[in-house]
Structure formats: C-alpha cells, structure tokens
C-alpha atoms as a PDB file:
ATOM      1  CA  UNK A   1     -25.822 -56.415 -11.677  1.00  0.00           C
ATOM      2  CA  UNK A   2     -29.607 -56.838 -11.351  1.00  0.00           C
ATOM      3  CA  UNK A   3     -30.259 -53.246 -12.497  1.00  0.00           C
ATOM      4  CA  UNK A   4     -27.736 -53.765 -15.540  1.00  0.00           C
ATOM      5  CA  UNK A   5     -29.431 -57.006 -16.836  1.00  0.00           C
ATOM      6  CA  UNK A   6     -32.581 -55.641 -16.247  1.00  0.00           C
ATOM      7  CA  UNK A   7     -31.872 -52.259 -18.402  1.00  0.00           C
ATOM      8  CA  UNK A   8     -30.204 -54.434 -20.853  1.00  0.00           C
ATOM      9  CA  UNK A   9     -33.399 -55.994 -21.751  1.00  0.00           C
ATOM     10  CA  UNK A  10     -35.479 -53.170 -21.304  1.00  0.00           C
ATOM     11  CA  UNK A  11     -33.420 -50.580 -23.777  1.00  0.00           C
ATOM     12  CA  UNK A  12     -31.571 -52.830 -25.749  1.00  0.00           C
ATOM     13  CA  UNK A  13     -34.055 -52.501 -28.223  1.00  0.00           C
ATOM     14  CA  UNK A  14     -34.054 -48.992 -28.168  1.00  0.00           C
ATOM     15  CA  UNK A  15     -30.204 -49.309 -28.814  1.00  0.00           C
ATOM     16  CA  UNK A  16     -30.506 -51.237 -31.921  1.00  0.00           C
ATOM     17  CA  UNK A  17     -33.348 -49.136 -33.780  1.00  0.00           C
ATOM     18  CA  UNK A  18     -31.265 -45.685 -32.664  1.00  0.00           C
ATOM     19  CA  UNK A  19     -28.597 -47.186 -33.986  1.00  0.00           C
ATOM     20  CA  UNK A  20     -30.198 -48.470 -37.394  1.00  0.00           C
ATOM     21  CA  UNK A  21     -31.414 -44.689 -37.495  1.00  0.00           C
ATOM     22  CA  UNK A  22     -28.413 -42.784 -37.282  1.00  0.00           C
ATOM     23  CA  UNK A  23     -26.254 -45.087 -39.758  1.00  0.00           C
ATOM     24  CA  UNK A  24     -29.738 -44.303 -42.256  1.00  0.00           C
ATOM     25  CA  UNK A  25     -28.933 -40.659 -41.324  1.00  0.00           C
ATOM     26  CA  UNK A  26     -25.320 -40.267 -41.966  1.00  0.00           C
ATOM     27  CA  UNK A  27     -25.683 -41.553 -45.654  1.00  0.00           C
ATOM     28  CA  UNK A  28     -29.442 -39.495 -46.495  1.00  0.00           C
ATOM     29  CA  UNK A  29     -27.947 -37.100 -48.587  1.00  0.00           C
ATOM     30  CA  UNK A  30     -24.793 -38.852 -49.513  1.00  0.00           C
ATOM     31  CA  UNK A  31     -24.523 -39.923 -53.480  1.00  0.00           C
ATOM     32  CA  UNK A  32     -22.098 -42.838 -52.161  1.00  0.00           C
ATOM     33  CA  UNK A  33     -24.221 -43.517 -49.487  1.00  0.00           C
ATOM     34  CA  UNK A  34     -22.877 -46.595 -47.422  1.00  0.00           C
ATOM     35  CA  UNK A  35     -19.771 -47.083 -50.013  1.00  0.00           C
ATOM     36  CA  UNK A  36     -18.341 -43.909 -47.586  1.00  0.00           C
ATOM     37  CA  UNK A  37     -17.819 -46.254 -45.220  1.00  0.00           C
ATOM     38  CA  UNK A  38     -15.068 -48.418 -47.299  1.00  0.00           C
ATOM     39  CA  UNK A  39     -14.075 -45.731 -49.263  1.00  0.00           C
ATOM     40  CA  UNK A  40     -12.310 -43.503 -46.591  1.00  0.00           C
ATOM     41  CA  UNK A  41     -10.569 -46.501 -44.851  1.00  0.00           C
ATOM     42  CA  UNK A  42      -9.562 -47.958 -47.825  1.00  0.00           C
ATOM     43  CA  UNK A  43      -8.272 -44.730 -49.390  1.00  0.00           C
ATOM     44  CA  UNK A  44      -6.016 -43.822 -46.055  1.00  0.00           C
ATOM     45  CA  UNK A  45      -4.574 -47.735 -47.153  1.00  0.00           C
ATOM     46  CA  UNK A  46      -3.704 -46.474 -50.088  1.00  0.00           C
ATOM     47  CA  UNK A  47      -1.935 -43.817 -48.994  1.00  0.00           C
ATOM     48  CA  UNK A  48       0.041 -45.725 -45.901  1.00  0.00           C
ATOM     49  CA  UNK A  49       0.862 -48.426 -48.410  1.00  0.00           C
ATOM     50  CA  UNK A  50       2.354 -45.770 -51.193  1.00  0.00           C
ATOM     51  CA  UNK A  51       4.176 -43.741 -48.362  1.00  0.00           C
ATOM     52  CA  UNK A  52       5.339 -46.742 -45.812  1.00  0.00           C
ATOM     53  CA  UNK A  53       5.634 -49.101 -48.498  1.00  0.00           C
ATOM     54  CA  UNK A  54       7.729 -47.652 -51.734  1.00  0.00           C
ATOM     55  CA  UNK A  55       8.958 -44.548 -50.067  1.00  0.00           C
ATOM     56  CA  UNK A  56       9.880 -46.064 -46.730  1.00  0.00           C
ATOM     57  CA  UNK A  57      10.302 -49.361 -47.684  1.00  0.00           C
ATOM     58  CA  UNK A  58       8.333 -51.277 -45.514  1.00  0.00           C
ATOM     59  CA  UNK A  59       8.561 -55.062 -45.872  1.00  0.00           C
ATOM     60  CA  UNK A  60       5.431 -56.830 -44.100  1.00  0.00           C
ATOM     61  CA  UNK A  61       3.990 -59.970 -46.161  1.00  0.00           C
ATOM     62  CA  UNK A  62       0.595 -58.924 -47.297  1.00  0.00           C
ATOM     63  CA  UNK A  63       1.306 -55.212 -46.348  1.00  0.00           C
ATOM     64  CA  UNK A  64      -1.769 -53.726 -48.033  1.00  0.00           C
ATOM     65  CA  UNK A  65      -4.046 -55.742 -45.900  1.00  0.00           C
ATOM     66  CA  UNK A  66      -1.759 -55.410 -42.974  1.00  0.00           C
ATOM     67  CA  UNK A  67      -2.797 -51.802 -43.538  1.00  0.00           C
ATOM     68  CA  UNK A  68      -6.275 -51.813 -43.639  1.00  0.00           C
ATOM     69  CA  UNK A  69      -7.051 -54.115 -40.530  1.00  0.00           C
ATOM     70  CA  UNK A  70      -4.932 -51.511 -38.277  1.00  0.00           C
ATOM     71  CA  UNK A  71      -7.041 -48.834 -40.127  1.00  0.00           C
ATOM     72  CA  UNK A  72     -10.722 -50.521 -39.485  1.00  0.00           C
ATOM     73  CA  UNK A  73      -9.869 -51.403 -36.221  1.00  0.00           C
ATOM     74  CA  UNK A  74      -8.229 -47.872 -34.902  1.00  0.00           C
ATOM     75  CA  UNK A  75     -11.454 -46.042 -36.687  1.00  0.00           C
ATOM     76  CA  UNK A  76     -13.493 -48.029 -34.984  1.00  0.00           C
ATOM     77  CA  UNK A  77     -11.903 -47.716 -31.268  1.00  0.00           C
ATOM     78  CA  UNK A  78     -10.978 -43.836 -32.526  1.00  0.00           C
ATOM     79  CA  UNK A  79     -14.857 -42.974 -32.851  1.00  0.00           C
ATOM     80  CA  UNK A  80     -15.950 -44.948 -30.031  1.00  0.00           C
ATOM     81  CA  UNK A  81     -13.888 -42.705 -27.772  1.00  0.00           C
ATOM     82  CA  UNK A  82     -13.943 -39.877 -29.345  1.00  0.00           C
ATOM     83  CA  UNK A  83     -17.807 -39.569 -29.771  1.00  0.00           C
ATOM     84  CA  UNK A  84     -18.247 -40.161 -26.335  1.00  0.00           C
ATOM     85  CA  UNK A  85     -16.789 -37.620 -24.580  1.00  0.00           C
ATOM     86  CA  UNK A  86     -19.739 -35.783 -25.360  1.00  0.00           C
ATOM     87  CA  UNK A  87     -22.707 -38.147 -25.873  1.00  0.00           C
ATOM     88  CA  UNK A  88     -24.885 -37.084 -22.994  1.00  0.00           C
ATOM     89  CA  UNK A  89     -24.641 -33.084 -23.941  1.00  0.00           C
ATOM     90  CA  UNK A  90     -25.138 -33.997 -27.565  1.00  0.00           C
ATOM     91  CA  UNK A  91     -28.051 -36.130 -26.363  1.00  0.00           C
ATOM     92  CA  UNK A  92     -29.386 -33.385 -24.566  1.00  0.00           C
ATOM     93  CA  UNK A  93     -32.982 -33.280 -26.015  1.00  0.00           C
ATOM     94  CA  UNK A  94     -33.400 -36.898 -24.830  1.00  0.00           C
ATOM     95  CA  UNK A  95     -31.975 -37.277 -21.253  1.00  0.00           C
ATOM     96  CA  UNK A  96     -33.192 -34.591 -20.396  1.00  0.00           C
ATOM     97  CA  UNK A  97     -36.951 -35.523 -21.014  1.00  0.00           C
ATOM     98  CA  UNK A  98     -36.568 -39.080 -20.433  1.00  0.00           C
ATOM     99  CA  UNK A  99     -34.862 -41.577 -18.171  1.00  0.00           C
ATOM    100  CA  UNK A 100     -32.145 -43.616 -20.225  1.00  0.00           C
ATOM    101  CA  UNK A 101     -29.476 -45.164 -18.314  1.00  0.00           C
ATOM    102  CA  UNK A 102     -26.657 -43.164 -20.089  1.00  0.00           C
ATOM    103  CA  UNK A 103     -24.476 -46.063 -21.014  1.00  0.00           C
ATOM    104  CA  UNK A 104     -27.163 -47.002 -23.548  1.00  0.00           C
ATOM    105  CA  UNK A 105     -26.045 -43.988 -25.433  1.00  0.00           C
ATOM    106  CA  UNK A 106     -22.278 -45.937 -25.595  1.00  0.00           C
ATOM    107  CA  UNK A 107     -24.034 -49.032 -26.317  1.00  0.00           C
ATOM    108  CA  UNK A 108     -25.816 -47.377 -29.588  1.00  0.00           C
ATOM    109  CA  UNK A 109     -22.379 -45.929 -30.613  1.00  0.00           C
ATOM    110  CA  UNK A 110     -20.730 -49.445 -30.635  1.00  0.00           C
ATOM    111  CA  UNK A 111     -23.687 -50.692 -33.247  1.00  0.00           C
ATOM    112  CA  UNK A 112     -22.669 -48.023 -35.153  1.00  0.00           C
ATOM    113  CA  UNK A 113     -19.115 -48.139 -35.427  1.00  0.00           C
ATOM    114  CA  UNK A 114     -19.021 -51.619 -35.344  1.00  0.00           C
ATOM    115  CA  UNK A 115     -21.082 -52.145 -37.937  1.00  0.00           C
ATOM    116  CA  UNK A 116     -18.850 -49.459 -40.078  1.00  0.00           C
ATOM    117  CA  UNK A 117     -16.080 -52.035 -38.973  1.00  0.00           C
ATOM    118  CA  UNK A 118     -18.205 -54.929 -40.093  1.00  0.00           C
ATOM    119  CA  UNK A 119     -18.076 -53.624 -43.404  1.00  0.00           C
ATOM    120  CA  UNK A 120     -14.662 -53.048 -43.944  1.00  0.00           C
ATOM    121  CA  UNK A 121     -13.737 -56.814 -42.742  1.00  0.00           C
ATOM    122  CA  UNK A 122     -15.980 -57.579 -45.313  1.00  0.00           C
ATOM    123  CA  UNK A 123     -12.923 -56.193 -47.649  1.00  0.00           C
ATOM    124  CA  UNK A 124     -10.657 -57.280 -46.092  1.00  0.00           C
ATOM    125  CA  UNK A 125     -11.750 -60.909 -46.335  1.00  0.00           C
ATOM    126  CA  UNK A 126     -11.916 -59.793 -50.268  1.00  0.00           C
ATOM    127  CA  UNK A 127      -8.423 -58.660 -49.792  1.00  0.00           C
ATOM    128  CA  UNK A 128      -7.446 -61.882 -48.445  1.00  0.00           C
ATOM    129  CA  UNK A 129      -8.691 -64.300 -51.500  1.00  0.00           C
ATOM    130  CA  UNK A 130      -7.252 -61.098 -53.494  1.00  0.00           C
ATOM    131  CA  UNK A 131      -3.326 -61.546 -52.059  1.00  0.00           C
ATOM    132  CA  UNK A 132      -3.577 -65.616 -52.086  1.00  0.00           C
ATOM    133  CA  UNK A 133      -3.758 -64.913 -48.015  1.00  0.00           C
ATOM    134  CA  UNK A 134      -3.319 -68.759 -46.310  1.00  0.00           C
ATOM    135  CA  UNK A 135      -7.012 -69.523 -44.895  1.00  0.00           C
ATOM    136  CA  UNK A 136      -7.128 -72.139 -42.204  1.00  0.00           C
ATOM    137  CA  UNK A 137      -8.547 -72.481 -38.284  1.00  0.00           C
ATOM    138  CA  UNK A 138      -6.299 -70.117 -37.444  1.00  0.00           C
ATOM    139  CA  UNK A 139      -8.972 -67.305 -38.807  1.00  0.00           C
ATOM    140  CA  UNK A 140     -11.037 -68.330 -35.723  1.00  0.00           C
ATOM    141  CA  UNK A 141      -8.659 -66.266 -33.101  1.00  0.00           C
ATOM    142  CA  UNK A 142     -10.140 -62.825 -35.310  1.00  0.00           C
ATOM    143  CA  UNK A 143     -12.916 -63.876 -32.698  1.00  0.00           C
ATOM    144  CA  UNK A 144     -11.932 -63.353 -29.059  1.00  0.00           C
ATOM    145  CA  UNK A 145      -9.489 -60.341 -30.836  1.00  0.00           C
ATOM    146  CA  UNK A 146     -12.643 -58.368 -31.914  1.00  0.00           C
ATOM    147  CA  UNK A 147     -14.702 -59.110 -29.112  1.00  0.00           C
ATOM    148  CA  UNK A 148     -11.284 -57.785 -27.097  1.00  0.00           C
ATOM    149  CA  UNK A 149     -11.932 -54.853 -29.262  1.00  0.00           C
ATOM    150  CA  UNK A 150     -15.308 -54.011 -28.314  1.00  0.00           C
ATOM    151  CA  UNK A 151     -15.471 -54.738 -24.456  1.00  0.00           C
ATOM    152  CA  UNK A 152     -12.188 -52.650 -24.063  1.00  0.00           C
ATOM    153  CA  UNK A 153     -13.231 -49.884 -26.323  1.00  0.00           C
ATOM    154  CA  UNK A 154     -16.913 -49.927 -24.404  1.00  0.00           C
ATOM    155  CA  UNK A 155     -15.843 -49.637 -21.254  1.00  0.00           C
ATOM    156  CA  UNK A 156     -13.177 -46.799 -21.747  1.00  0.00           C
ATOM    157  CA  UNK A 157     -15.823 -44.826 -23.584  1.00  0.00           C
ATOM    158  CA  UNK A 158     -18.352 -45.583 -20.038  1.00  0.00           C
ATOM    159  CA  UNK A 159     -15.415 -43.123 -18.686  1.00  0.00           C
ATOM    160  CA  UNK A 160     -15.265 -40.924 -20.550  1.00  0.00           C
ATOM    161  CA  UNK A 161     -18.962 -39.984 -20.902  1.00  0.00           C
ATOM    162  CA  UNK A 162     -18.839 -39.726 -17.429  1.00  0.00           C
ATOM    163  CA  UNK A 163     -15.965 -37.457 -16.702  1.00  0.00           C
ATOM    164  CA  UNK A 164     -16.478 -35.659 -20.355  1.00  0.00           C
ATOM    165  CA  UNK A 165     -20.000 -34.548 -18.487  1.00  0.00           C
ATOM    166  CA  UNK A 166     -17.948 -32.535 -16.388  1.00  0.00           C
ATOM    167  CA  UNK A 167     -14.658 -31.995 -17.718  1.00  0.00           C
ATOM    168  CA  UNK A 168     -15.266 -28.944 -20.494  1.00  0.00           C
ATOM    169  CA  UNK A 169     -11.682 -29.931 -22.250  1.00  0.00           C
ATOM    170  CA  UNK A 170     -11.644 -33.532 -22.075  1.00  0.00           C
ATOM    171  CA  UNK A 171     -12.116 -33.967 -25.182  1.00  0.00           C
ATOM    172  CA  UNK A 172      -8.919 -31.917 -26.301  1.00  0.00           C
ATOM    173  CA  UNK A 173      -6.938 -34.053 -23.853  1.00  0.00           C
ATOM    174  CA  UNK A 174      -8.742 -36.767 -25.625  1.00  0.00           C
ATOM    175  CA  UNK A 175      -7.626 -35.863 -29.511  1.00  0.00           C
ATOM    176  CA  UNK A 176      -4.096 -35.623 -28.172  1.00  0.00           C
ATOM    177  CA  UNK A 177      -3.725 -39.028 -26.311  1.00  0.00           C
ATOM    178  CA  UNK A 178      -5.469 -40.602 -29.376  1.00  0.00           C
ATOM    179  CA  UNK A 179      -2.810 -39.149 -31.714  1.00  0.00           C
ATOM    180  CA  UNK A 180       0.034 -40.528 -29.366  1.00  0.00           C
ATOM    181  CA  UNK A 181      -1.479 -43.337 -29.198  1.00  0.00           C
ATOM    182  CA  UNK A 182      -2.063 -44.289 -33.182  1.00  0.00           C
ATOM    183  CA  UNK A 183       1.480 -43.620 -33.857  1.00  0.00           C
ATOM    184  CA  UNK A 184       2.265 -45.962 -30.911  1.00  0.00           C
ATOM    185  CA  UNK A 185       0.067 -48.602 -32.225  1.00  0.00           C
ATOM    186  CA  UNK A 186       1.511 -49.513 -35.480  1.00  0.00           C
ATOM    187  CA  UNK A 187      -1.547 -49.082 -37.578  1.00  0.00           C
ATOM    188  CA  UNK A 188       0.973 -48.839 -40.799  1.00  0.00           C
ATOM    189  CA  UNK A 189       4.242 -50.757 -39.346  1.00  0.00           C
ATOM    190  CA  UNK A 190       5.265 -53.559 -37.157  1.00  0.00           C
ATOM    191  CA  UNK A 191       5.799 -52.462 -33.532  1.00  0.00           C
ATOM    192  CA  UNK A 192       8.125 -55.237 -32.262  1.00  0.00           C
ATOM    193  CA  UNK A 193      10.018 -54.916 -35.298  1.00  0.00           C
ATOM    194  CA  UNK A 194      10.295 -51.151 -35.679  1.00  0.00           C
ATOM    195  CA  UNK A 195      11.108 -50.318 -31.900  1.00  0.00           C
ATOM    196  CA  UNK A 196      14.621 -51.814 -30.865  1.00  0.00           C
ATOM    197  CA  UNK A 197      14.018 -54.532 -28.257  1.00  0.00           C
ATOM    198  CA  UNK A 198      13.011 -54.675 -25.585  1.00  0.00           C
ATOM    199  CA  UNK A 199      10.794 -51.633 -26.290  1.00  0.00           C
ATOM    200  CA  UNK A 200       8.943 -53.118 -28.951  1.00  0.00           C
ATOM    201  CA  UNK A 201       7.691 -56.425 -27.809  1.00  0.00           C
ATOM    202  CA  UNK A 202       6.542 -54.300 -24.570  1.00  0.00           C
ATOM    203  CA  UNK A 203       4.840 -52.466 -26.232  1.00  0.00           C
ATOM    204  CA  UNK A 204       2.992 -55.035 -28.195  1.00  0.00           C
ATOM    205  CA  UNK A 205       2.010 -56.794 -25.036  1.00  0.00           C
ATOM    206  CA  UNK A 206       0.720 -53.377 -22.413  1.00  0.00           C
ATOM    207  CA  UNK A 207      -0.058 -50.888 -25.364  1.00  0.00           C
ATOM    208  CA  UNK A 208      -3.683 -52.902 -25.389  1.00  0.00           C
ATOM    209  CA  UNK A 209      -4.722 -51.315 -28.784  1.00  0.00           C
ATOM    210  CA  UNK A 210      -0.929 -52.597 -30.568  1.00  0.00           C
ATOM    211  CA  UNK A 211      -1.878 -56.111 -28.660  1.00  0.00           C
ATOM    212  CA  UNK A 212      -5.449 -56.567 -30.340  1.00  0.00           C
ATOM    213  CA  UNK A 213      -4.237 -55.609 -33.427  1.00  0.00           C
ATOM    214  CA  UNK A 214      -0.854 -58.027 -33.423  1.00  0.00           C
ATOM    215  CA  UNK A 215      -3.862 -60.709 -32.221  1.00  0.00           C
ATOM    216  CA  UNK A 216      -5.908 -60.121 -35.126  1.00  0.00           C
ATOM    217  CA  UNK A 217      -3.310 -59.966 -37.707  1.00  0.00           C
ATOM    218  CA  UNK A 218      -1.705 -62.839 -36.460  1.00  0.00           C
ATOM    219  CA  UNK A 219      -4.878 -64.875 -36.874  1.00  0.00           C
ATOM    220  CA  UNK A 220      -5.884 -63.785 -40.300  1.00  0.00           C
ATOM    221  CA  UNK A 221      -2.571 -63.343 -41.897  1.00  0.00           C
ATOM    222  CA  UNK A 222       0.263 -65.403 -40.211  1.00  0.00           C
ATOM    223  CA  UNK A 223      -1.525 -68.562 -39.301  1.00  0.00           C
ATOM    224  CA  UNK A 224      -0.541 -68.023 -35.390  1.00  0.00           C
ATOM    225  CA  UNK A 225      -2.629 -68.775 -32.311  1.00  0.00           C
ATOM    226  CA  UNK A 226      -3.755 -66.241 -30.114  1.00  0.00           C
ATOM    227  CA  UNK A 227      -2.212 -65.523 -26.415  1.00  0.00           C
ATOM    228  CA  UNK A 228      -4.263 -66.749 -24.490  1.00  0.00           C
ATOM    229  CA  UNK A 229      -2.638 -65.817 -21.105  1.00  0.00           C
ATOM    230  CA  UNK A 230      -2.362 -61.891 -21.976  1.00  0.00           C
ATOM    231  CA  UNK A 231      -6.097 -62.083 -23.663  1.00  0.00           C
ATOM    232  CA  UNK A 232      -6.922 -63.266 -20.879  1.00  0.00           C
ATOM    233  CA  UNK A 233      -5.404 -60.528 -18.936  1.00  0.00           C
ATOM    234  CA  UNK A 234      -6.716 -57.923 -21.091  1.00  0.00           C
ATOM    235  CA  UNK A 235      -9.974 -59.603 -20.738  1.00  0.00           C
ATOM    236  CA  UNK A 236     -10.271 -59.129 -17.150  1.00  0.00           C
ATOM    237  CA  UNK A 237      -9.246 -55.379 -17.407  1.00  0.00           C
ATOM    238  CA  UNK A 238     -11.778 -54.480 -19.778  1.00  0.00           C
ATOM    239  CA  UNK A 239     -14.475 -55.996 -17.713  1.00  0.00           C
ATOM    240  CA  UNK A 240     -13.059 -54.056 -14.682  1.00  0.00           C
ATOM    241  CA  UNK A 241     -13.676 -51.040 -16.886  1.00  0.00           C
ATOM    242  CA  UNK A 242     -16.787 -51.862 -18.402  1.00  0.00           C
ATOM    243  CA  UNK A 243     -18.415 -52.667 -14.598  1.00  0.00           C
ATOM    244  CA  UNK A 244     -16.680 -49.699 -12.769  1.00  0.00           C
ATOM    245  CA  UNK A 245     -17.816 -47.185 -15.604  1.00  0.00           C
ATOM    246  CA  UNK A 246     -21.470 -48.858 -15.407  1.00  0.00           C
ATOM    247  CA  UNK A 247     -21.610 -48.226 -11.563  1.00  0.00           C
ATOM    248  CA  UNK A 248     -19.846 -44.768 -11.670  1.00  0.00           C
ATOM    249  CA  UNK A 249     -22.615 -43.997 -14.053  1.00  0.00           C
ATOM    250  CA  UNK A 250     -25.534 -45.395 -12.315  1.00  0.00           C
ATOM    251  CA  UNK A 251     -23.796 -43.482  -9.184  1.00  0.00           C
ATOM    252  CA  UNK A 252     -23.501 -40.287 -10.977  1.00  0.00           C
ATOM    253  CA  UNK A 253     -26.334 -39.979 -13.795  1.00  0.00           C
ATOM    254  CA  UNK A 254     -28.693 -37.739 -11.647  1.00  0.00           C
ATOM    255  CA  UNK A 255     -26.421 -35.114 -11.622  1.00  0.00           C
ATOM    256  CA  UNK A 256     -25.610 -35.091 -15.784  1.00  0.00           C
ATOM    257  CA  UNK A 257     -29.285 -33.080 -16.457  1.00  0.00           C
ATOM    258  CA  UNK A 258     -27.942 -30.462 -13.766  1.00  0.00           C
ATOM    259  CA  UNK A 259     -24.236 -30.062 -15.543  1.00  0.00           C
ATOM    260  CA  UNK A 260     -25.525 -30.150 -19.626  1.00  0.00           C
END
C-alpha cells in the first residue's frame, strides 16, 4: 500500500498530461474535433430509440435518455476493457525505456474515457431539462453509481493488462464476452422487465454492469434511492479487484519487457 500511494503521487501527474495529450491527438485532424465524442453516442440513441422504440415498441418513460445513459456508460466501461488488453505492448516504446508502474497506463485510459463520458452527461443533463425530466436530491445517487463505474471498470482492466501481456488471444475472448455482455445489460431495454422473473431482477442485481446502470437511471430519471446494501457489495468487490490486479502487477511487471 506504501508503494501504491507513493507511485500515485509520483506519476499521477504524468497520468493526467498523457491523458490531456492523447484526447488532443484523437481530434488533430478531425473537422468535428471533440463534437465526435457526442456525436457517435448520440447517433447509436437514435438508432436504439427508432428500432426499440416504434418498431419494437418499447415503453420506458423518458426512453431517449434512458438510451443514451446505457450508451455513455457501456462506451465508457467497453473502451476501458477493451483498450487494455493490450496497453503495455502498445506502450512498448515507453516501458521498455523507462520504469512506469504499468497500472498508470490504466489509470491514463480512465481520464480518457471518462472524460469522453463526462461529455456526454453533459447531454444528457440537456436531455433532461429537454424531456421535463423531475430534478430533485435524488440526482445525488448518479454519484456513488459513477464512481461504482470507474473503480469496477479500473480494476477489471488491472487484469486484463496483466494476463493480455501473455495471453496472445485475450483480446478475442475479450470482444466476445463484451458482446454477451451488452445484450445482457439492457443498454436499450429494461432488464427486470424484459426477462420473465426471477431471471430478470437477478440479473439486475449480479450482472454488475445492468446494476450500475439500473442505479444511475434510477437516480436521474425515477426519483429512487440507491441500494445501498448491494453498492455496497459491489463496492467491496471492485476494491478486491482493483488491489489484487495492483499487486499481481507489481508481482509480475519485470517480466512484461521480456514477453512484448
């Protein structure tokens, strides 16, 4: 725990500027620029709203927002694992020159994606005032939902920059799981009412993507409280990821330069 605060303070920096310089670098040659980042979320809404919406006939109150917070949230935890099953060999030109602890790399991902994410709350908020969406103290359990979101997303990726180090395929096995799982998630539908019972609300509750996104919806669009108990919970598992990936990394990272 020493080493981790210690590495914290001495790289966070470093975290934050790489970060500012690859979100600068995706949009350097873009005409849009920035707008990219609403634009692609906000046209798959479009889409799930026309398809689940008026040819499926789906009935959730505020469905177009519905919509779009399952969209920002999945892109967000989508990209975080995704781009880290290969982080350290498409980081090569650094750790191999330098010592970083490797988890930094993760930790420069999550300023980048989150700030994507950032963004497209910002519309959603606009969405809100936009569908007359009910704003009271309710809108405060969006916090401990995307916090949720980021410790659990951070310490899965820890994982699987380890093991993607080694495994050559993970990342296939990755792409599949991830489609499984946004189907399973109910980015574009309501998962406890969809699935016949008891299947649903199970799934809502252990499926820890479908249960941070019920949280969040619930506390910007259906004036409910969040659950504190399975938060909780799902609290204490992400930190068992996020410390077991940081040690299995600080075990392991010597032996990364050798495999890339």
């Amino acid at each position: 725990m020493k080493r981790f605060i210690k590495d914290i303070r001495k790289y966070f920096r470093y975290s934050v500027v790489s970060a500012r310089s690859q979100l600068r670098s995706e949009v350097a040659n873009s005409y849009l620029n920035w707008l990219w980042w609403v634009l692609e979320p906000f046209c798959f809404m479009l889409i799930y709203t026309f398809m689940f919406g008026y040819v499926f006939g789906a009935k959730e109150p505020y469905f177009p927002v519905f919509i779009f917070i399952g969209i920002s949230m999945w892109d967000f935890f989508n990209r975080m694992l995704k781009g880290s099953v290969k982080i350290v060999k498409n980081n090569k030109s650094i750790v191999s020159k330098v010592y970083l602890p490797k988890y930094i790399l993760v930790l420069t991902k999550l300023w980048v994606n989150g700030f994507k994410m950032l963004v497209s709350f910002i519309i959603v908020f606009l969405m809100m005032l936009v569908w007359n969406v009910p704003l009271s103290w309710y809108l405060l359990g969006a916090v401990p939902a995307a916090l949720l979101l980021l410790l659990f997303s951070f310490g899965c990726s820890c994982w699987l920059l380890h093991y993607g180090v080694f495994v050559e395929d993970l990342s296939n096995v990755v792409n599949i799981v991830l489609r499984m799982l946004f189907y399973l998630t109910g980015i574009f539908y309501n998962v406890a009412k969809r699935i016949p019972a008891p299947y649903g609300e199970l799934m809502t509750r252990y499926n820890p993507m479908a249960f941070i996104l019920v949280q969040m919806r619930n506390a910007l669009l259906y004036e409910k409280a969040p659950e504190w108990g399975l938060t909780a919970v799902w609290l204490f598992v992400s930190l068992l990821l996020t410390c077991t990936g940081i040690r299995k990394i600080y075990q392991s990272e010597n032996s990364y330069v050798k495999m890339i």
